[in-house]
C-alpha atoms as a PDB file:
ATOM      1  CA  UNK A   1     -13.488  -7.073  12.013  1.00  0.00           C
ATOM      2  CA  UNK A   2     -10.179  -6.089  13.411  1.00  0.00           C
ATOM      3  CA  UNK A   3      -9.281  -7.437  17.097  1.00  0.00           C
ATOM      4  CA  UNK A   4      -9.809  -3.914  19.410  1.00  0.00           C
ATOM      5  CA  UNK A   5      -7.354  -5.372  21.320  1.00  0.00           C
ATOM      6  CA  UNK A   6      -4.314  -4.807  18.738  1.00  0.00           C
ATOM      7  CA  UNK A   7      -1.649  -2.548  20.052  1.00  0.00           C
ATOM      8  CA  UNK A   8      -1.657   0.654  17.700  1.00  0.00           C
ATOM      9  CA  UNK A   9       1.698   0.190  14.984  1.00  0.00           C
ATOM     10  CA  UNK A  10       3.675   2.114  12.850  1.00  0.00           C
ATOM     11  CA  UNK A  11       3.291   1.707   9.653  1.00  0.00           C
ATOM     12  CA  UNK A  12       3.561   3.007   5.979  1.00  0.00           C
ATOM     13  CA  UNK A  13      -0.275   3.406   5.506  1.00  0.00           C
ATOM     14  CA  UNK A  14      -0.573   3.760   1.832  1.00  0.00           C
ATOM     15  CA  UNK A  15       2.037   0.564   1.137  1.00  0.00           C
ATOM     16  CA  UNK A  16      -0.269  -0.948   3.591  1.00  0.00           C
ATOM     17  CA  UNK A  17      -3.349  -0.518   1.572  1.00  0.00           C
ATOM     18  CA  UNK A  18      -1.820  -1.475  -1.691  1.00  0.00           C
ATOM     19  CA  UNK A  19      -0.761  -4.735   0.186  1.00  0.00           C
ATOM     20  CA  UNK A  20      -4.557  -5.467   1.347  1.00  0.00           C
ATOM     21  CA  UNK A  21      -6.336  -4.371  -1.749  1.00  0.00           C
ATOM     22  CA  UNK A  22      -3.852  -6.522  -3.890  1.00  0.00           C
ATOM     23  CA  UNK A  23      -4.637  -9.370  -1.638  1.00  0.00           C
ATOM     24  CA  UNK A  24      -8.030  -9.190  -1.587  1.00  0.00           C
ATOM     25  CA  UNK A  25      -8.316  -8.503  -5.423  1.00  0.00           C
ATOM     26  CA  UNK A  26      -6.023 -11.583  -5.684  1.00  0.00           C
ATOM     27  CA  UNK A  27      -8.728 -13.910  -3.163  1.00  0.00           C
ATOM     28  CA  UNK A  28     -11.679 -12.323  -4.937  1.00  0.00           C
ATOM     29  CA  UNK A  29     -10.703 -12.962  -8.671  1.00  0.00           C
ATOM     30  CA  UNK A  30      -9.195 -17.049  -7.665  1.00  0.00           C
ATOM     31  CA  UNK A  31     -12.187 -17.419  -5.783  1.00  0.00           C
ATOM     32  CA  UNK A  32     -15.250 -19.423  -6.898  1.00  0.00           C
ATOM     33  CA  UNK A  33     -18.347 -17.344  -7.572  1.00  0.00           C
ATOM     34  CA  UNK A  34     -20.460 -17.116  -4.298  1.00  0.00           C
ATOM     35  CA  UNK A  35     -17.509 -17.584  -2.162  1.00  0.00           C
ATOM     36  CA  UNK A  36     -15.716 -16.016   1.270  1.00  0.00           C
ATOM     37  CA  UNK A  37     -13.140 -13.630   2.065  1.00  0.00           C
ATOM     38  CA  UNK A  38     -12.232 -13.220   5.881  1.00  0.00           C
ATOM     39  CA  UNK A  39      -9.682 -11.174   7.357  1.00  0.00           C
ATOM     40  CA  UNK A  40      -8.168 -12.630  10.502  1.00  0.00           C
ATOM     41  CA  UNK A  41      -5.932 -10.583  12.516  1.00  0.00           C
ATOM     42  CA  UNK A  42      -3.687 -11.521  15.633  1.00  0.00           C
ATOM     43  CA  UNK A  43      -1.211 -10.747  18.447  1.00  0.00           C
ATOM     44  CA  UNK A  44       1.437 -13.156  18.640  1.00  0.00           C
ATOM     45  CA  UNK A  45       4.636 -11.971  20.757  1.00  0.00           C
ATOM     46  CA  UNK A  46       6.116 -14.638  20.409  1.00  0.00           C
ATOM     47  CA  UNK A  47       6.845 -13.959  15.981  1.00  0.00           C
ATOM     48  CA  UNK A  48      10.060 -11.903  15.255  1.00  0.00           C
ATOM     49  CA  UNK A  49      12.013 -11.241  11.857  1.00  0.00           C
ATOM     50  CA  UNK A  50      15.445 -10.597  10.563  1.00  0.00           C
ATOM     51  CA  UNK A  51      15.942  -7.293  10.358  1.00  0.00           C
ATOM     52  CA  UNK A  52      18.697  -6.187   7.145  1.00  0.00           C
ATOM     53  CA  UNK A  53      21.585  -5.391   9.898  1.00  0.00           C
ATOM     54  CA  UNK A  54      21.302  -9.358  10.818  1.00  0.00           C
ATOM     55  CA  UNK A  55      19.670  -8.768  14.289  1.00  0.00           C
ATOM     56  CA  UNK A  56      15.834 -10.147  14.852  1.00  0.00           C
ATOM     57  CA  UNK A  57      12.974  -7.762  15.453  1.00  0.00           C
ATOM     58  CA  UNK A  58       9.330  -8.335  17.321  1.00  0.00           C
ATOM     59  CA  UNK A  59       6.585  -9.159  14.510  1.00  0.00           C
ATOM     60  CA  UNK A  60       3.711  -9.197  17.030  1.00  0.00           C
ATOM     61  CA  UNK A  61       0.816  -8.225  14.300  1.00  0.00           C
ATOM     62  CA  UNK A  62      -0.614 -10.703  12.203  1.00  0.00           C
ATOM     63  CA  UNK A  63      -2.717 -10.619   9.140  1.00  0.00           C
ATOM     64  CA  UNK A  64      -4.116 -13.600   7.557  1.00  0.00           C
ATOM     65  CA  UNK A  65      -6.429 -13.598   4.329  1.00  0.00           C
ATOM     66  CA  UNK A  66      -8.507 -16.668   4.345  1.00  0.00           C
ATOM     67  CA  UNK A  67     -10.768 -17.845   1.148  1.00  0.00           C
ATOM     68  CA  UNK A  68     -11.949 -20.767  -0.094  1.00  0.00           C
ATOM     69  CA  UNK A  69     -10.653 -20.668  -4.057  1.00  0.00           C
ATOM     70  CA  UNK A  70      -8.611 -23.200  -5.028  1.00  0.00           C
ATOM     71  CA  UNK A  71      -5.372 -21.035  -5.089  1.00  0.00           C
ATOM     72  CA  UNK A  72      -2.608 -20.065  -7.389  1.00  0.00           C
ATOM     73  CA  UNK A  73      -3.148 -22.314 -10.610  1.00  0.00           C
ATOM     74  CA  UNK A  74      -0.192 -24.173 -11.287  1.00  0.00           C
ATOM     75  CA  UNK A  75       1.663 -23.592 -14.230  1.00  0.00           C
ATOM     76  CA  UNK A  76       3.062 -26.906 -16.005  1.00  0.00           C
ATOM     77  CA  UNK A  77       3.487 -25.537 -19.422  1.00  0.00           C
ATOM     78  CA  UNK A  78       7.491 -25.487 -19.672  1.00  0.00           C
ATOM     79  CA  UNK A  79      10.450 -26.416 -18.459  1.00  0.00           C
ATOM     80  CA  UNK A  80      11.310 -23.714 -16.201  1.00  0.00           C
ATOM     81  CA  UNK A  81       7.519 -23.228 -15.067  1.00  0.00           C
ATOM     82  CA  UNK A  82       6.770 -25.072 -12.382  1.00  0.00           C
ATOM     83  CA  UNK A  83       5.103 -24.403  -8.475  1.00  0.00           C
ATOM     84  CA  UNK A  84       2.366 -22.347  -7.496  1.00  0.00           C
ATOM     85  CA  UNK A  85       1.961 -19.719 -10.184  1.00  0.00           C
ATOM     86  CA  UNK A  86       4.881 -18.059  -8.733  1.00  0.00           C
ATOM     87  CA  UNK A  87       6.823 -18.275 -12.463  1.00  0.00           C
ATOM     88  CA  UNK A  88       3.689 -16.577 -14.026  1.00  0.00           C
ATOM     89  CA  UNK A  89       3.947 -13.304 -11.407  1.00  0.00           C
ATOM     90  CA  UNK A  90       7.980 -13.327 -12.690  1.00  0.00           C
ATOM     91  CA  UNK A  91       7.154 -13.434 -16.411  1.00  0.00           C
ATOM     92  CA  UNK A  92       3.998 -11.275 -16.504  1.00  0.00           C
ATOM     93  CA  UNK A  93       6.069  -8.728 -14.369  1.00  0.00           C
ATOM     94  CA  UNK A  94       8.763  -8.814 -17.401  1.00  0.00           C
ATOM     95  CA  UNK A  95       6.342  -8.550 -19.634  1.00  0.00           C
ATOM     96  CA  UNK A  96       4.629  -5.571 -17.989  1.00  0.00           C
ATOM     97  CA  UNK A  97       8.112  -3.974 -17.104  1.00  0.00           C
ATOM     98  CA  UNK A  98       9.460  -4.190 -20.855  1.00  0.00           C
ATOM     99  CA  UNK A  99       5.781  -2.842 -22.029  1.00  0.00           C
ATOM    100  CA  UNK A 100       6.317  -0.233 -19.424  1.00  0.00           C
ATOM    101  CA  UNK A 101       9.570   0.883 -21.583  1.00  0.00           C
ATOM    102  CA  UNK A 102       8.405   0.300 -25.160  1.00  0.00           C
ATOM    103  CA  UNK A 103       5.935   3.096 -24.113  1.00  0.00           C
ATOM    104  CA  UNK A 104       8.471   5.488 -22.689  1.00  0.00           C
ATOM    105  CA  UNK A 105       9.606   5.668 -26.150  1.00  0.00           C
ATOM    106  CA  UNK A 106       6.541   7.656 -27.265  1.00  0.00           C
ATOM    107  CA  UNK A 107       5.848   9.370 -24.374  1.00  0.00           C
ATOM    108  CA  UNK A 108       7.786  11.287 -22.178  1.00  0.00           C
ATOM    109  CA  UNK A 109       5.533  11.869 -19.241  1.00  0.00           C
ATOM    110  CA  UNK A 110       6.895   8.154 -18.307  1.00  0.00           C
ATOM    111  CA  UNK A 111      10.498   8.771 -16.710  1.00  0.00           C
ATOM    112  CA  UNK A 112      11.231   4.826 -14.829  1.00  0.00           C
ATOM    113  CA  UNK A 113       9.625   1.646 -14.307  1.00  0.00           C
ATOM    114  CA  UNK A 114      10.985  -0.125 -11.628  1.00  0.00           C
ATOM    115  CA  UNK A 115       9.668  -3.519 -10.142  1.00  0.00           C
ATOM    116  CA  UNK A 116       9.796  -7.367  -8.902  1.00  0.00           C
ATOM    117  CA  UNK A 117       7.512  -9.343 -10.415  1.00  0.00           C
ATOM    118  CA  UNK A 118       4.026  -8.471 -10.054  1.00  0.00           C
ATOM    119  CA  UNK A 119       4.441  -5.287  -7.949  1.00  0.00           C
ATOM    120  CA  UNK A 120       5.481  -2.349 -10.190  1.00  0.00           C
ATOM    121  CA  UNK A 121       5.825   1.147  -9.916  1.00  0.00           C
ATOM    122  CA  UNK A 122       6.097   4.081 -12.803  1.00  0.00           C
ATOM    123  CA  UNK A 123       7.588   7.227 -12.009  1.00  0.00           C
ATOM    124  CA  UNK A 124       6.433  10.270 -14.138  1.00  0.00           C
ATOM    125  CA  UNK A 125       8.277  13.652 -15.396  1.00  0.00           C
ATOM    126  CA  UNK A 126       6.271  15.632 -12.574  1.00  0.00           C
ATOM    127  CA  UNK A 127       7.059  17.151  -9.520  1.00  0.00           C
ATOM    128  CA  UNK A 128       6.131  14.889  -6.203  1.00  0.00           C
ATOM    129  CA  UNK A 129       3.914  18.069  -5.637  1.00  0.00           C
ATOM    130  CA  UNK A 130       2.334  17.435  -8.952  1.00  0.00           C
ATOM    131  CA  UNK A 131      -1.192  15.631 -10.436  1.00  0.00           C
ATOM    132  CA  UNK A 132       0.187  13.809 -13.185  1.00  0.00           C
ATOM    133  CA  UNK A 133       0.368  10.274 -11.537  1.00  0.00           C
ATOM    134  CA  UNK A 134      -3.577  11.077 -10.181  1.00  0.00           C
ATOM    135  CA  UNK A 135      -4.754  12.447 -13.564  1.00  0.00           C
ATOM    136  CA  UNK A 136      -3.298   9.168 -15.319  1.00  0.00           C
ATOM    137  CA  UNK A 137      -4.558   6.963 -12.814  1.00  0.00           C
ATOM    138  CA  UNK A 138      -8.096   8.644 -13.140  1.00  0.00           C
ATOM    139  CA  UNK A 139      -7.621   8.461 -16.958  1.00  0.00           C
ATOM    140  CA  UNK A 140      -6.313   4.731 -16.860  1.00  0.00           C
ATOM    141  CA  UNK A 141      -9.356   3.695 -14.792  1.00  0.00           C
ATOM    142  CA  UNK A 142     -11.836   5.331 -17.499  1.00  0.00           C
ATOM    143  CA  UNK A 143     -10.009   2.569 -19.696  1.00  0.00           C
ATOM    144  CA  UNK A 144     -11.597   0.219 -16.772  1.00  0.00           C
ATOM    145  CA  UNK A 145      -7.011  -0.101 -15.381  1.00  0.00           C
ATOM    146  CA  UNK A 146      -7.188   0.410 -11.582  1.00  0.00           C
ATOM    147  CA  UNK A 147      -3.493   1.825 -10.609  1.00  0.00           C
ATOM    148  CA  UNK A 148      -2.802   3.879  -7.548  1.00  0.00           C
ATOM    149  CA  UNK A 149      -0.895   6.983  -7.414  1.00  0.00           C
ATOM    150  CA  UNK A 150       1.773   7.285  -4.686  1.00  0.00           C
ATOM    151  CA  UNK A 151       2.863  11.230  -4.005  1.00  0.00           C
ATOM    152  CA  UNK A 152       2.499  13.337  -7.060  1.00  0.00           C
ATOM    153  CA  UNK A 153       4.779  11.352  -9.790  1.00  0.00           C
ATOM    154  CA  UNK A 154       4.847   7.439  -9.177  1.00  0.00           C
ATOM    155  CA  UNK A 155       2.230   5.118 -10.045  1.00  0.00           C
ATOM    156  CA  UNK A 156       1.938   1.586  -8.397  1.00  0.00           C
ATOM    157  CA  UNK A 157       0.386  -1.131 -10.260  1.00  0.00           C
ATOM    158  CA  UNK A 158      -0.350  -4.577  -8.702  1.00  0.00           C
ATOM    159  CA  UNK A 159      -2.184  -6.576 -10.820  1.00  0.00           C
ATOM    160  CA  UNK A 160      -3.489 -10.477  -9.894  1.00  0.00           C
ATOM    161  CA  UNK A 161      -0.960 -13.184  -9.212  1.00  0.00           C
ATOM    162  CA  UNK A 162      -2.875 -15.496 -11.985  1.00  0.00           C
ATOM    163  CA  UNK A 163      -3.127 -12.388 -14.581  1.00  0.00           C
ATOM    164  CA  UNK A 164      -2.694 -14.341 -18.169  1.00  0.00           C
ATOM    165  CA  UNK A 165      -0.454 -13.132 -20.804  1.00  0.00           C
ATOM    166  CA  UNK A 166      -3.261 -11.789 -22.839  1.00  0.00           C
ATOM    167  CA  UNK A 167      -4.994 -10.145 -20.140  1.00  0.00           C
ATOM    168  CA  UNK A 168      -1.167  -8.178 -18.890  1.00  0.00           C
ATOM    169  CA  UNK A 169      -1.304  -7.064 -23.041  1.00  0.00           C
ATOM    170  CA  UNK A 170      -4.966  -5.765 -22.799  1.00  0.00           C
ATOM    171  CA  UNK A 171      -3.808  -3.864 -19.140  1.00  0.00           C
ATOM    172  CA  UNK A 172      -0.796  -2.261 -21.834  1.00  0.00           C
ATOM    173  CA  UNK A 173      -2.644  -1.369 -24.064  1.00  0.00           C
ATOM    174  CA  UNK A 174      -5.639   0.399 -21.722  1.00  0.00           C
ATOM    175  CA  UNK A 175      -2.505   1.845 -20.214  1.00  0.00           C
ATOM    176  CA  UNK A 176      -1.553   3.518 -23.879  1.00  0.00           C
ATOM    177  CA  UNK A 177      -4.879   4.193 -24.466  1.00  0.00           C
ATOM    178  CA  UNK A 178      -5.017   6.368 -21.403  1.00  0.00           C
ATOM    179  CA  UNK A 179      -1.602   8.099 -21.790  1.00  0.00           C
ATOM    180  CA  UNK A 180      -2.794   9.186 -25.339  1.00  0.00           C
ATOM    181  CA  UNK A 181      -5.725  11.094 -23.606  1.00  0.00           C
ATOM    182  CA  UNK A 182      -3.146  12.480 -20.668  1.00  0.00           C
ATOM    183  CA  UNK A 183      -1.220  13.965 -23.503  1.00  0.00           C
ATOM    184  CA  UNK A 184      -4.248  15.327 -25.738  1.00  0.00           C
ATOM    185  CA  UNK A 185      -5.203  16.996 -22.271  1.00  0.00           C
ATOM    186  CA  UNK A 186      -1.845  18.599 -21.493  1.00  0.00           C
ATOM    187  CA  UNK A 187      -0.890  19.839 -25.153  1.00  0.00           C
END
């Protein structure tokens, strides 16, 4: 339960969300079955950040996501792969990103993907005013893909930190899947 005595914030409310539901689908899939989740949040004025410009800014809000998996798997299987799963989020992001365009070939709705590891977006050929990015989204989750839609023509996906090679080629090809219905529907 959030502390009622949290000063109100500005904030992006929809990056927000993504941020919380990727973090809790994160704690929920490395967790062990039967296990905890707890938000704890906190006012600390004492916190500040470096702003872009090089000057420090107040960071009074905290957030903390506490569970008791065992945490990022570590992933010893090469040379360059090495920490706390952190290499996986890189590659699987590439891999995702490069799937991303191999399917812009064959369909035009897809415009960009754009990304840094793990946290992706797709913008669509549609109008910010438009349904496309919804109507995929709904289409993609039929295909059991969960994806939010951000305005009317960008869709973010934020998949697991531990998400497995096989598992990112099964997400592209529920993605396909669902952008062969999307264009069924609108020819």
């Amino acid at each position: 339960m959030p502390t009622p005595s949290l000063p109100p914030t500005l904030a992006d409310a929809d990056q927000l969300l993504q941020v919380f539901l990727n973090l809790l689908k994160n704690a929920s899939e490395a967790g062990k079955p039967g296990g905890s989740i707890r938000l704890k949040t906190y006012y600390d004025a004492s916190l500040r950040v470096r702003r872009p410009d090089g000057l420090q800014a107040r960071l009074p809000l905290q957030v903390e996501v506490i569970d008791d998996g065992p945490g990022l798997p570590c992933t010893e299987t090469g040379p360059r792969r090495k920490g706390l799963g952190l290499a996986n989020a890189r590659e699987r992001g590439m891999q995702f990103r490069a799937g991303v365009e191999r399917l812009m070939e064959q369909f035009p709705i897809l415009n960009l993907v754009r990304g840094k590891g793990l946290l992706n977006a797709v913008q669509l050929n549609d109008a910010e005013t438009g349904t496309a990015a919804w109507d995929l989204c709904i289409l993609m989750a039929e295909q059991g893909l969960l994806a939010k839609p951000t305005h009317g023509n960008i869709i973010r996906f934020a998949p697991p930190l531990i998400i497995t090679e096989a598992q990112m080629e099964e997400s592209l090809n529920r993605i396909e899947r669902a952008l062969v219905l999307f264009a069924k529907a609108r020819a």
